[in-house]
N, C-alpha and C. Protein backbone atom coordinates (compact mmCIF):
# COMPACT_ATOMS: atom_id res chain seq x y z
N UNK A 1 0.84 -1.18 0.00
CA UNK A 1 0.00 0.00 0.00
C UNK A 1 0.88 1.23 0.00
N UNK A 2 0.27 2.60 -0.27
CA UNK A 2 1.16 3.90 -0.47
C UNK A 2 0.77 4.50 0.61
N UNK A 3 0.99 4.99 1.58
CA UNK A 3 0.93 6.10 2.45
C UNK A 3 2.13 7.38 2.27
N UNK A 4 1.17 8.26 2.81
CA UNK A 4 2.49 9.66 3.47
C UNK A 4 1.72 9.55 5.02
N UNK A 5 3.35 10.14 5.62
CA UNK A 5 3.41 9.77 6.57
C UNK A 5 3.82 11.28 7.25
N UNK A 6 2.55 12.09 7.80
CA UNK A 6 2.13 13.08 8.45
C UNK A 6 3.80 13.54 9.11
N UNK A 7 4.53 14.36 9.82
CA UNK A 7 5.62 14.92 10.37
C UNK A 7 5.07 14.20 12.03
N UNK A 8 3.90 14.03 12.24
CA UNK A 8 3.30 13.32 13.48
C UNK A 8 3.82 11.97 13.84
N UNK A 9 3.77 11.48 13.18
CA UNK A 9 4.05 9.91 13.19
C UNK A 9 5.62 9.97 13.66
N UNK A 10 5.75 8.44 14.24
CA UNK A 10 7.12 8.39 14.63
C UNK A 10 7.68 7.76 14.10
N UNK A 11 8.72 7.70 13.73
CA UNK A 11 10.21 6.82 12.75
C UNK A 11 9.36 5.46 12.89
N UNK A 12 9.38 4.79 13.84
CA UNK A 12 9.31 3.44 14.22
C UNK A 12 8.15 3.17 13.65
N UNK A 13 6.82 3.69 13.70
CA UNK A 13 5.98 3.48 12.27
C UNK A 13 5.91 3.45 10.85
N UNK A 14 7.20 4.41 10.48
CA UNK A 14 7.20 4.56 9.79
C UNK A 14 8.28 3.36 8.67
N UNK A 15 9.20 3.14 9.39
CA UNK A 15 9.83 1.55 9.53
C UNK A 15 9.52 0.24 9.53
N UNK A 16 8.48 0.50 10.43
CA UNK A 16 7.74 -0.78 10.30
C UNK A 16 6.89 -0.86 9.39
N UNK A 17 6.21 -0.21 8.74
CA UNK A 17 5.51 -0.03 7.69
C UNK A 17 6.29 -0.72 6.15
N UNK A 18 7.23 -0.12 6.00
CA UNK A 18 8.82 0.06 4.97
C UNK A 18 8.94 -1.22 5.13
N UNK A 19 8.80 -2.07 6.09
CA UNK A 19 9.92 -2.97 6.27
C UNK A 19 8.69 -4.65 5.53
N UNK A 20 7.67 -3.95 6.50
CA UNK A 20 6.09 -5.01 6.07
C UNK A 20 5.74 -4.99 4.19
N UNK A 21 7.09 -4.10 3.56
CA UNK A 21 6.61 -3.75 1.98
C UNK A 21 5.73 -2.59 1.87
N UNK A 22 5.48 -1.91 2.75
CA UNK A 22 4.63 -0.63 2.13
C UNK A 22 5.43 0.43 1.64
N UNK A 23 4.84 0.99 0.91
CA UNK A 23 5.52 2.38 0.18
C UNK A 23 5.08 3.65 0.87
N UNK A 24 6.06 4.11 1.65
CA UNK A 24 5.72 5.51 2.79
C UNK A 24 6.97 6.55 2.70
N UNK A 25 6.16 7.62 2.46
CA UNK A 25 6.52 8.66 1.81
C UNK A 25 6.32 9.07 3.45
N UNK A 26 7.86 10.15 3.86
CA UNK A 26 7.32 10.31 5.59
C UNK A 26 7.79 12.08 5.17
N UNK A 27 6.59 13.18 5.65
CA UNK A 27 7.04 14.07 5.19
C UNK A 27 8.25 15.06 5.99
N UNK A 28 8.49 14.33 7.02
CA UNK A 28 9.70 14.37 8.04
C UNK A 28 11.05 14.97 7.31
N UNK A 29 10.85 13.38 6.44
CA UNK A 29 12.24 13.39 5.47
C UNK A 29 11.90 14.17 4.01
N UNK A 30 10.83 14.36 3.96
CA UNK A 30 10.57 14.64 2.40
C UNK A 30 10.83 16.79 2.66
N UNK A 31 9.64 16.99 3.15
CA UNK A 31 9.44 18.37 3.53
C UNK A 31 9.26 19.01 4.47
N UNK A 32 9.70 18.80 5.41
CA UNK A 32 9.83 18.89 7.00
C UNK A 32 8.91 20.70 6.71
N UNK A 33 7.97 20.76 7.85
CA UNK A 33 6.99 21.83 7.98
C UNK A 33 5.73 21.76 7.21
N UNK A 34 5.44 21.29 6.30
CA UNK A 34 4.69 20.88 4.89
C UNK A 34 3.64 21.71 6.27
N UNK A 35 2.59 22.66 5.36
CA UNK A 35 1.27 22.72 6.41
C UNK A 35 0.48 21.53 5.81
N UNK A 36 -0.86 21.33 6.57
CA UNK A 36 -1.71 20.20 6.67
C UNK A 36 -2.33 20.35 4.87
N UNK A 37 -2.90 21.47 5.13
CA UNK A 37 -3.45 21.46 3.48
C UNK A 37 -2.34 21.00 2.44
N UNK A 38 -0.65 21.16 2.36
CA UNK A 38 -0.41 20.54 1.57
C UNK A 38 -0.13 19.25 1.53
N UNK A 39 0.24 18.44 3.16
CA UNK A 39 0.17 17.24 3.18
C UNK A 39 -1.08 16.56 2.73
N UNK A 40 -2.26 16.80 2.68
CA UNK A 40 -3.54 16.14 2.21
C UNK A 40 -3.12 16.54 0.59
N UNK A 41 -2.60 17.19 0.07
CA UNK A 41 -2.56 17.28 -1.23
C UNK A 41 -1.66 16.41 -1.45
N UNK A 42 -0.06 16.16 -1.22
CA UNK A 42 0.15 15.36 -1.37
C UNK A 42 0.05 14.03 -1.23
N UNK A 43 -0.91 13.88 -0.22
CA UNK A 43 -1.26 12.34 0.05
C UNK A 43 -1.95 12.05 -1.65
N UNK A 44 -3.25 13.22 -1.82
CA UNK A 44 -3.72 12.59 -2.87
C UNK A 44 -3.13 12.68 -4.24
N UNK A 45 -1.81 13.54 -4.36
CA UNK A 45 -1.04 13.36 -5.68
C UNK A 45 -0.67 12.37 -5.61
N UNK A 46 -0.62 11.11 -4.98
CA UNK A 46 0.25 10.35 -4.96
C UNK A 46 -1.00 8.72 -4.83
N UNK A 47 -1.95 9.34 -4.66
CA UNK A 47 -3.51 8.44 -5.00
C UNK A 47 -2.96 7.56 -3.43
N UNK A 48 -1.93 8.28 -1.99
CA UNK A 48 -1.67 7.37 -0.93
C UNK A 48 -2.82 8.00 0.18
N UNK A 49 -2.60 6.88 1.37
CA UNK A 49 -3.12 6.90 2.26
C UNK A 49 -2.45 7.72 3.08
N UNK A 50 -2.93 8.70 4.09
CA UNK A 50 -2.37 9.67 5.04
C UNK A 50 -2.59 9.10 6.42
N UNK A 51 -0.95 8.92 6.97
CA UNK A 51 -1.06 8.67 8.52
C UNK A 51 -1.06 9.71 9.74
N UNK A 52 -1.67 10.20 10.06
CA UNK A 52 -1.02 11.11 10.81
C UNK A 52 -1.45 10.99 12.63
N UNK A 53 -1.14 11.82 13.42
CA UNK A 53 -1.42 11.73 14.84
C UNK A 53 -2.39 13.13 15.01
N UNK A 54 -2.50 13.82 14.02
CA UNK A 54 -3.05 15.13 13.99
C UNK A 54 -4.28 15.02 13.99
N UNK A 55 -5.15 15.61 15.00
CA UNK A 55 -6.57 15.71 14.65
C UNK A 55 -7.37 16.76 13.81
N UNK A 56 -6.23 17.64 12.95
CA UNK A 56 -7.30 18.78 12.43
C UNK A 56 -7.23 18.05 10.98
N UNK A 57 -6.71 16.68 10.90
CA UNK A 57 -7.28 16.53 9.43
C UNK A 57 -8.42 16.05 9.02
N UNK A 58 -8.76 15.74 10.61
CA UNK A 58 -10.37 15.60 10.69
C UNK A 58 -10.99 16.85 9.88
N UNK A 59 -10.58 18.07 10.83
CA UNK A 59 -11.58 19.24 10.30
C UNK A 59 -11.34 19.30 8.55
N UNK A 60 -9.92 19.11 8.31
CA UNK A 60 -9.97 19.14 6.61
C UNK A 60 -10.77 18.06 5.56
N UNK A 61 -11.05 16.79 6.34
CA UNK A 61 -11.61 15.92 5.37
C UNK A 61 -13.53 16.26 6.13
N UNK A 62 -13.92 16.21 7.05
CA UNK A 62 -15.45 16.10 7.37
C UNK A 62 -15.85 17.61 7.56
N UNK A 63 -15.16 18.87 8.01
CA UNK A 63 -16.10 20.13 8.02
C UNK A 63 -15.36 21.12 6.92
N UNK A 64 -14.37 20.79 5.73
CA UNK A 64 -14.18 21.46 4.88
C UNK A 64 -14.01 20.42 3.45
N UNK A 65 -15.00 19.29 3.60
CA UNK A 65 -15.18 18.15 2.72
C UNK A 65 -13.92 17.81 1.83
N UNK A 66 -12.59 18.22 1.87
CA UNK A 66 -11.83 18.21 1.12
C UNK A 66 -11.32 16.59 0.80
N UNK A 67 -11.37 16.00 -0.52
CA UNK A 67 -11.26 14.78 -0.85
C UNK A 67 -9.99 14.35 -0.57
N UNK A 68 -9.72 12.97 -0.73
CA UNK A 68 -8.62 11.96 0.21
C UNK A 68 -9.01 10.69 -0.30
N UNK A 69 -7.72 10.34 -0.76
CA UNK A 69 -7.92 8.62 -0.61
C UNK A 69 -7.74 7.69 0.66
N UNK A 70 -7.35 8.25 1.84
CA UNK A 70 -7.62 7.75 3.00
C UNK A 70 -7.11 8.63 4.07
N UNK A 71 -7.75 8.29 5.22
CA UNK A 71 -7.21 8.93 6.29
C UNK A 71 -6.71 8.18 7.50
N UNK A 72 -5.64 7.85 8.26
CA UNK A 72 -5.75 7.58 9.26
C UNK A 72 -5.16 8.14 10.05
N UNK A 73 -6.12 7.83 11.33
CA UNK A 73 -5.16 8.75 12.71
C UNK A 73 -5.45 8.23 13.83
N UNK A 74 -3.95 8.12 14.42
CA UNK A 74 -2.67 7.02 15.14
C UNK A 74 -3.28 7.74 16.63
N UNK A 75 -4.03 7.12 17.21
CA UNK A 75 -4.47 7.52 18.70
C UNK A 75 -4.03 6.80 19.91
N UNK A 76 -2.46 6.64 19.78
CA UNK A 76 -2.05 5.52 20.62
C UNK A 76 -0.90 6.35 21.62
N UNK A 77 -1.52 7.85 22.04
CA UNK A 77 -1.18 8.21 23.41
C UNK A 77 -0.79 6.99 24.37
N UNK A 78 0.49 7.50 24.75
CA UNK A 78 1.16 6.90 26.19
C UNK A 78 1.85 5.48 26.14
N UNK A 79 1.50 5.12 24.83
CA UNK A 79 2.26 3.42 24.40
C UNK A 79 4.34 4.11 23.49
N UNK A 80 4.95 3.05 23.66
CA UNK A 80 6.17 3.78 23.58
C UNK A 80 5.84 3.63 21.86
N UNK A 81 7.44 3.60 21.55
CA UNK A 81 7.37 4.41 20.26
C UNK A 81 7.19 2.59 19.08
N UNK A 82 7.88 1.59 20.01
CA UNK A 82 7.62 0.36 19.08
C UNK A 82 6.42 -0.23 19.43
N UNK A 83 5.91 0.19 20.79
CA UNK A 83 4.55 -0.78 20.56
C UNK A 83 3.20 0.05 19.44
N UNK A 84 3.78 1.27 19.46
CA UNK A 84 2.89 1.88 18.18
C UNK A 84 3.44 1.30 17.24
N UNK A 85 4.59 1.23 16.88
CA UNK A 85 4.86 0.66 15.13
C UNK A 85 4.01 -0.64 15.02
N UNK A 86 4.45 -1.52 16.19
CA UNK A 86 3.59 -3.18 16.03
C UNK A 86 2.41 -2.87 15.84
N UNK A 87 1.45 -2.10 16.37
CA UNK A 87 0.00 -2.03 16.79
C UNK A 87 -0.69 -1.16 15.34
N UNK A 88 0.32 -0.56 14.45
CA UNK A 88 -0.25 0.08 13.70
C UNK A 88 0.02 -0.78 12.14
N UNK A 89 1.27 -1.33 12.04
CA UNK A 89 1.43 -2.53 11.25
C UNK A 89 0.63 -3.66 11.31
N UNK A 90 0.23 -4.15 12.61
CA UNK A 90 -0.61 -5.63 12.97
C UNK A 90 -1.96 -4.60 12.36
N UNK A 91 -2.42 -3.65 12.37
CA UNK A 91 -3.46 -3.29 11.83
C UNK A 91 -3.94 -2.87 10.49
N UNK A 92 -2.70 -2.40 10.22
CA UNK A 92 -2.73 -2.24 8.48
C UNK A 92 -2.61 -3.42 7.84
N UNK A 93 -1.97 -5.10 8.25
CA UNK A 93 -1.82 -5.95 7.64
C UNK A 93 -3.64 -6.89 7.84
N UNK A 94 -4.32 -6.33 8.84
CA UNK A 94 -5.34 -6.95 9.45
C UNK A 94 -6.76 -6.10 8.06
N UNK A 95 -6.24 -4.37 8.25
CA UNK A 95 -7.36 -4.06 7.42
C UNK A 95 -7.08 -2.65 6.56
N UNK A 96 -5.91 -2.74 5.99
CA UNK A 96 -5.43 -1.73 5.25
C UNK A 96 -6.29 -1.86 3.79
N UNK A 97 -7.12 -3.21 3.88
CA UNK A 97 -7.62 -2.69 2.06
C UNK A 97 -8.75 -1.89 2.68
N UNK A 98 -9.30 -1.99 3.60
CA UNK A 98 -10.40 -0.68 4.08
C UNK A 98 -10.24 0.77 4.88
N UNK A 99 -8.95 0.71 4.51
CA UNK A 99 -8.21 2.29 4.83
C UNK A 99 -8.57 3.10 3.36
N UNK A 100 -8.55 2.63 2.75
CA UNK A 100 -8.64 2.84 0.98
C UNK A 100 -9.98 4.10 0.75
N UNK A 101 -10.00 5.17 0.73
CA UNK A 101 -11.18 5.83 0.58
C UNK A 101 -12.02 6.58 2.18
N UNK A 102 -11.66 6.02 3.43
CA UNK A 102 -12.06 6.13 4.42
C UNK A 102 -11.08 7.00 5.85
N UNK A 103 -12.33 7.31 6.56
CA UNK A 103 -11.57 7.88 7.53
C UNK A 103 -11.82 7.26 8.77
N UNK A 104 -10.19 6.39 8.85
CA UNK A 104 -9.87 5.67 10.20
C UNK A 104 -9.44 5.82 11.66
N UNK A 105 -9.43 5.24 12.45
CA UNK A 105 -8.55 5.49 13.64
C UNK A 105 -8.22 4.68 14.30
N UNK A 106 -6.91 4.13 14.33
CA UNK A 106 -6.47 3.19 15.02
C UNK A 106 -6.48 3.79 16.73
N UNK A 107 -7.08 3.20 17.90
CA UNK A 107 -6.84 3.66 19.14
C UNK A 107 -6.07 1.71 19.94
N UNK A 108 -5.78 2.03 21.17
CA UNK A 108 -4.69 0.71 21.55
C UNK A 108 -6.44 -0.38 21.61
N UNK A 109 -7.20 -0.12 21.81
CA UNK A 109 -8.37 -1.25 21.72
C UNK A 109 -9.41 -1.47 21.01
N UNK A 110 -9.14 -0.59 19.53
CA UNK A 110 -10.09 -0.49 18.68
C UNK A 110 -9.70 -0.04 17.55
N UNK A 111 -10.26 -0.12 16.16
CA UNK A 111 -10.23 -0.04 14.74
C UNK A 111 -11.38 1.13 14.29
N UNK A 112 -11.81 2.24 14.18
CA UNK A 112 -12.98 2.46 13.51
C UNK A 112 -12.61 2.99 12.38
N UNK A 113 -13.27 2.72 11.12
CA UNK A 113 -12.63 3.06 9.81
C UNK A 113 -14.40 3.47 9.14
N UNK A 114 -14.61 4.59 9.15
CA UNK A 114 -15.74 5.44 8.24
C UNK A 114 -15.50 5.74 7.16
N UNK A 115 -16.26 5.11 6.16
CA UNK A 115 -16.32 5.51 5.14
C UNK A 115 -16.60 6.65 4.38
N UNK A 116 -16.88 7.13 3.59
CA UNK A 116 -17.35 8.89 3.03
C UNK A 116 -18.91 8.21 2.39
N UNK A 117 -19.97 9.39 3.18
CA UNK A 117 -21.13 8.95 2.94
C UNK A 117 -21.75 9.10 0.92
């Protein structure tokens, strides 16, 4: 799968991801500062999925409708930096073809992945 990978996210997700075969674009390394509106643009120049820890991309995809081929966001406050990589890999390998078009959220005891009505 293609993701970009929000300046939010931590290395160790972003690794583990890389390592499981995904293609992740991390904008850390790419464009360090990128604002949010252009990371959602580049997510969708690139037809990838967006990881981020940020909650205002909520406000950019549901109260300023702006289109996306996926969204997810990493709600795994207070877990260290590898039990997020495992927990977000064991979940993308579990249900990354329904990241595809939708807006997800991985939290440490739950999956919810909404679709666009």
């Amino acid at each position: 799968m293609k993701f970009v990978a929000d300046e939010s996210i931590d290395q160790p997700i972003v690794a583990g991801l890389r390592q499981d075969g995904h293609d992740v674009l991390c904008i850390a390394e790419h464009s360090p500062s990128l604002p949010d509106d252009a990371v959602l643009s580049e997510a969708n120049s690139r037809n990838a999925i967006l990881l981020t820890a940020d909650k205002d991309f909520g406000e950019l995809v549901f109260r300023q409708r702006r289109i996306h081929a996926g969204v997810v966001l990493i709600r795994l406050a207070g877990m260290d930096s590898q039990a997020k990589a495992a927990r977000v890999c064991q979940t993308t390998n579990q249900h990354g073809h329904e990241f595809i078009n939708a807006f997800s959220v991985i939290s440490p005891g739950f999956v919810r992945i909404r679709h666009s009505a």
